[in-house]
Protein backbone atom coordinates (compact mmCIF):
# COMPACT_ATOMS: atom_id res chain seq x y z
CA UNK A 1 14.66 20.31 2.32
CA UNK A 2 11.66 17.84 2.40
CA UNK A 3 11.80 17.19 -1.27
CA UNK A 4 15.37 16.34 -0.83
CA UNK A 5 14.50 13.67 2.00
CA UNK A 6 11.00 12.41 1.03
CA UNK A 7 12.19 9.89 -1.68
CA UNK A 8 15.31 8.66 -0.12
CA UNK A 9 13.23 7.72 3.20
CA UNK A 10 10.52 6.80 1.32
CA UNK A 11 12.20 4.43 -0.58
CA UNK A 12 14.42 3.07 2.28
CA UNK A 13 11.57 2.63 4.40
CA UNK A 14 9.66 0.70 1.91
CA UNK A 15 12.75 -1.65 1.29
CA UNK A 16 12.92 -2.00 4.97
CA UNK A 17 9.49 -3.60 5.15
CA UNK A 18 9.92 -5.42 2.05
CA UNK A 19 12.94 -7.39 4.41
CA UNK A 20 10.83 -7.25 7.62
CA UNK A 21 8.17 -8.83 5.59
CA UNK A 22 10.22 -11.41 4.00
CA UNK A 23 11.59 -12.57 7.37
CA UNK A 24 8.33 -11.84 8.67
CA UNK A 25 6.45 -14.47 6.26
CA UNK A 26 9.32 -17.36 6.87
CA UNK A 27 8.22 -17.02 10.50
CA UNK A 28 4.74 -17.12 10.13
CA UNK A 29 4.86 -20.24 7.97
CA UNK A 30 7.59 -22.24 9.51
CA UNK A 31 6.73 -21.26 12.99
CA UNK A 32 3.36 -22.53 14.73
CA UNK A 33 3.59 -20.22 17.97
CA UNK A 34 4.58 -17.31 15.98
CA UNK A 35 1.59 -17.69 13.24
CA UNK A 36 -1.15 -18.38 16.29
CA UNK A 37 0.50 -15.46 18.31
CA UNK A 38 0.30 -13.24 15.09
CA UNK A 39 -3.37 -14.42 14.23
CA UNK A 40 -4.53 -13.43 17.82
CA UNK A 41 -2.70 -9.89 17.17
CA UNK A 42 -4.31 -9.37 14.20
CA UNK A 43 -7.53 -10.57 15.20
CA UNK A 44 -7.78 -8.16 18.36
CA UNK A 45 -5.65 -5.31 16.54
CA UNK A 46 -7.06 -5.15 13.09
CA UNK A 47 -8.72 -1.99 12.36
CA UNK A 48 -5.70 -0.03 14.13
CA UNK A 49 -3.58 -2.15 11.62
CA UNK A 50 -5.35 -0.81 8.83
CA UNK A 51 -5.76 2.32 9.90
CA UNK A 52 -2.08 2.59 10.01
CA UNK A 53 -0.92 1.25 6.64
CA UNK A 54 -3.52 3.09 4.64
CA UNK A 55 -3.00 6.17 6.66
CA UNK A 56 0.76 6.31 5.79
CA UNK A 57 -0.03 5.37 2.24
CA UNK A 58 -2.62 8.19 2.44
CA UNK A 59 0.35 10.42 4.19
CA UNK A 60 3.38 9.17 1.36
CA UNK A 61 0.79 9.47 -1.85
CA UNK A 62 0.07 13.64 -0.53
CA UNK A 63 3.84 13.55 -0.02
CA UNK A 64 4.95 13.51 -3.37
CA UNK A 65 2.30 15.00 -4.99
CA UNK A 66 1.59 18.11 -2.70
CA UNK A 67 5.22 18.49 -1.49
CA UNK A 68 7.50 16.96 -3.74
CA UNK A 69 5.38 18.02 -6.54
CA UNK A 70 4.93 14.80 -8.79
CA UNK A 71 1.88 15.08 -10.10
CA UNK A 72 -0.42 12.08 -10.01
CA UNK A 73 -1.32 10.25 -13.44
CA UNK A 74 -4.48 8.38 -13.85
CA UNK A 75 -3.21 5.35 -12.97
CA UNK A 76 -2.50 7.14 -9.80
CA UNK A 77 -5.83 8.28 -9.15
CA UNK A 78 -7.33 4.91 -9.70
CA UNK A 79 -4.90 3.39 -6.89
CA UNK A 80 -5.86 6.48 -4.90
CA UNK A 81 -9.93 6.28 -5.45
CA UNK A 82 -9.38 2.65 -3.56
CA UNK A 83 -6.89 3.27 -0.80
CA UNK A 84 -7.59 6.93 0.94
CA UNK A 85 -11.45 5.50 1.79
CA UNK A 86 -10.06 2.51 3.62
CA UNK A 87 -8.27 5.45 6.32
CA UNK A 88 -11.95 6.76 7.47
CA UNK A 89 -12.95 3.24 6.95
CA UNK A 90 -11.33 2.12 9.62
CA UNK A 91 -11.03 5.22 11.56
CA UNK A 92 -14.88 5.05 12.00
CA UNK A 93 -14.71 1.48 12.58
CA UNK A 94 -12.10 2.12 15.37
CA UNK A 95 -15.01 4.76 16.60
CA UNK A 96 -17.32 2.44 16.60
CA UNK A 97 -15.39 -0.20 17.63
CA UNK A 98 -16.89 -2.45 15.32
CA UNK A 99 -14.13 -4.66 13.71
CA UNK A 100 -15.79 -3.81 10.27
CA UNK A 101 -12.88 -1.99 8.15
CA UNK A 102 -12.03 -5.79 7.03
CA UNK A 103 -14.69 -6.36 5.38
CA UNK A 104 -14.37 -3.02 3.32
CA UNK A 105 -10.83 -2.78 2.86
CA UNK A 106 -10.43 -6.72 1.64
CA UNK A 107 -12.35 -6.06 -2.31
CA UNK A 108 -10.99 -2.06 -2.22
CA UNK A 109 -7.23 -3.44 -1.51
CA UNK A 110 -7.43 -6.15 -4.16
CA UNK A 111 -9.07 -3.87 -6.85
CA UNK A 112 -6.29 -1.27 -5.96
CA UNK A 113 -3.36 -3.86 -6.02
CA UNK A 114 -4.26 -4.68 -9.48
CA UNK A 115 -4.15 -1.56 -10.79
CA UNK A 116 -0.89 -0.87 -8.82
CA UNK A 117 0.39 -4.28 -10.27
CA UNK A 118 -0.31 -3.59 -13.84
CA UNK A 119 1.56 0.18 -13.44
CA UNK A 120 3.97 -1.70 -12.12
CA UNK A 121 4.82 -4.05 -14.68
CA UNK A 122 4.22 -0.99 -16.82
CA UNK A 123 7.01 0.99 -15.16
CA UNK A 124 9.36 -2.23 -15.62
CA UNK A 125 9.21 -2.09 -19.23
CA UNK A 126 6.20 -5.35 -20.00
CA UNK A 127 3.16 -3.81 -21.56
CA UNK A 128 2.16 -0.41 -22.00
CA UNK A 129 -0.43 1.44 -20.39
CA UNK A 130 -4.48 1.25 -21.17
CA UNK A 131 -5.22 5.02 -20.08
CA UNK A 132 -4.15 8.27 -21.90
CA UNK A 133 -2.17 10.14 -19.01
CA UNK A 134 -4.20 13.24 -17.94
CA UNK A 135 -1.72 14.51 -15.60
CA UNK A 136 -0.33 18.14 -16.11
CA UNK A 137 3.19 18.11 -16.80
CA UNK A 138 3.36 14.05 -15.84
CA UNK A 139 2.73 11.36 -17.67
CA UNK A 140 1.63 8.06 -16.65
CA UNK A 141 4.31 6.31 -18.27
CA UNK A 142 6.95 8.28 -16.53
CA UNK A 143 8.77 6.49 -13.80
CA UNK A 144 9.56 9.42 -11.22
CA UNK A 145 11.16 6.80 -8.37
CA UNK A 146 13.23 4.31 -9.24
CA UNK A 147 15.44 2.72 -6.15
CA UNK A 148 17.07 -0.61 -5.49
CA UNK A 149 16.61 -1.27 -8.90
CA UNK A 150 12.34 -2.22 -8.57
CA UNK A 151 10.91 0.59 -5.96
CA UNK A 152 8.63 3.03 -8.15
CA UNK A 153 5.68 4.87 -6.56
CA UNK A 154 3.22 1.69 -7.75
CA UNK A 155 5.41 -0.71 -6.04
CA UNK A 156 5.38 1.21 -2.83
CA UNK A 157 1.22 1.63 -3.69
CA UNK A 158 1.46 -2.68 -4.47
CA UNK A 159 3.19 -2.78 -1.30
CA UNK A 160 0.57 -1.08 0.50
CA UNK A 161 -2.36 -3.22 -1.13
CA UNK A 162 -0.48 -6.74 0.10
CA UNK A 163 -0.24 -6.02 3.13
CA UNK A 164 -3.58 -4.78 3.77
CA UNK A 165 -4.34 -8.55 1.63
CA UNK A 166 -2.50 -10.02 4.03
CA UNK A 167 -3.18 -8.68 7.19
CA UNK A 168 -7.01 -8.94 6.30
CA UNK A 169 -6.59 -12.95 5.14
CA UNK A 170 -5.12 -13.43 8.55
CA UNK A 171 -8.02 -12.06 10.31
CA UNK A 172 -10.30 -13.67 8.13
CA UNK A 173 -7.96 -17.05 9.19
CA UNK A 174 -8.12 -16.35 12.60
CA UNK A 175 -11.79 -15.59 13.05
């Protein structure tokens, strides 16, 4: 039953932020009070911030690999190798309570985003891919999601790596 529901909420969800963030960014830049409310948020709240989006990107990757069964390609990996440290990152940080995950999670997230981008633009049909896919029974070229005509699994992955951008450019703003 789980397989059946992953990719539909998945999906939804992940269009659902993409709105919240679209409506959230015309506030932030057209609204003074909301942008210096939003910095102080983010500058007290950070590490629980990024604890939470690279936990559920941590949770939605194991998703639809271990449950739904789509097995990971390279390309996958890579994206993977940069996100699922940022999680104990800032869950030791939040331990600690040292306000430190920022500074890890800022050069991880844009290394990640750019290989997310580039599958991205792969899985829209401009370029081709750089790695042989090593994935058994997958290939990295394969587009297993595709909803709302743009959500694949690398969007929701490039969606993951800009907010973690932004959230960490507004701490570094508000600092």
């Amino acid at each position: 039953m789980i397989t059946e529901l992953a990719t539909p909420v998945i999906t939804s969800t992940t269009l659902a932020s993409h709105v919240v963030f679209v409506i959230f960014l015309f506030f932030y830049f057209t609204q003074t009070s909301f942008k210096e409310g939003t910095n102080q948020f983010v500058k007290k709240y950070i590490d629980e911030i990024i604890f939470l989006i690279s936990f559920v990107a941590l949770a939605g990757s194991l998703i639809y690999s271990n449950i739904v069964g789509f097995p990971p390609c390279d390309l996958c990996w890579i994206q993977r190798i940069f996100m699922y440290p940022q999680t104990f990152i800032a869950a030791v940080s939040l331990w600690r309570k040292e306000k430190l995950a920022v500074y890890y999670a800022l050069p991880l997230s844009i290394l990640g985003g750019l290989v997310a981008f580039f599958q991205s633009l792969t899985d829209w049909g401009v370029g081709g891919s750089l790695l042989p896919c090593t994935a058994e029974g997958g290939a990295c070229s394969r587009v297993y999601v595709m909803e709302y005509g743009y959500i694949t699994i690398p969007v929701m992955a490039l969606t993951t790596f800009a907010y973690l951008l932004f959230v960490s450019w507004i701490y570094k703003k508000a600092k």
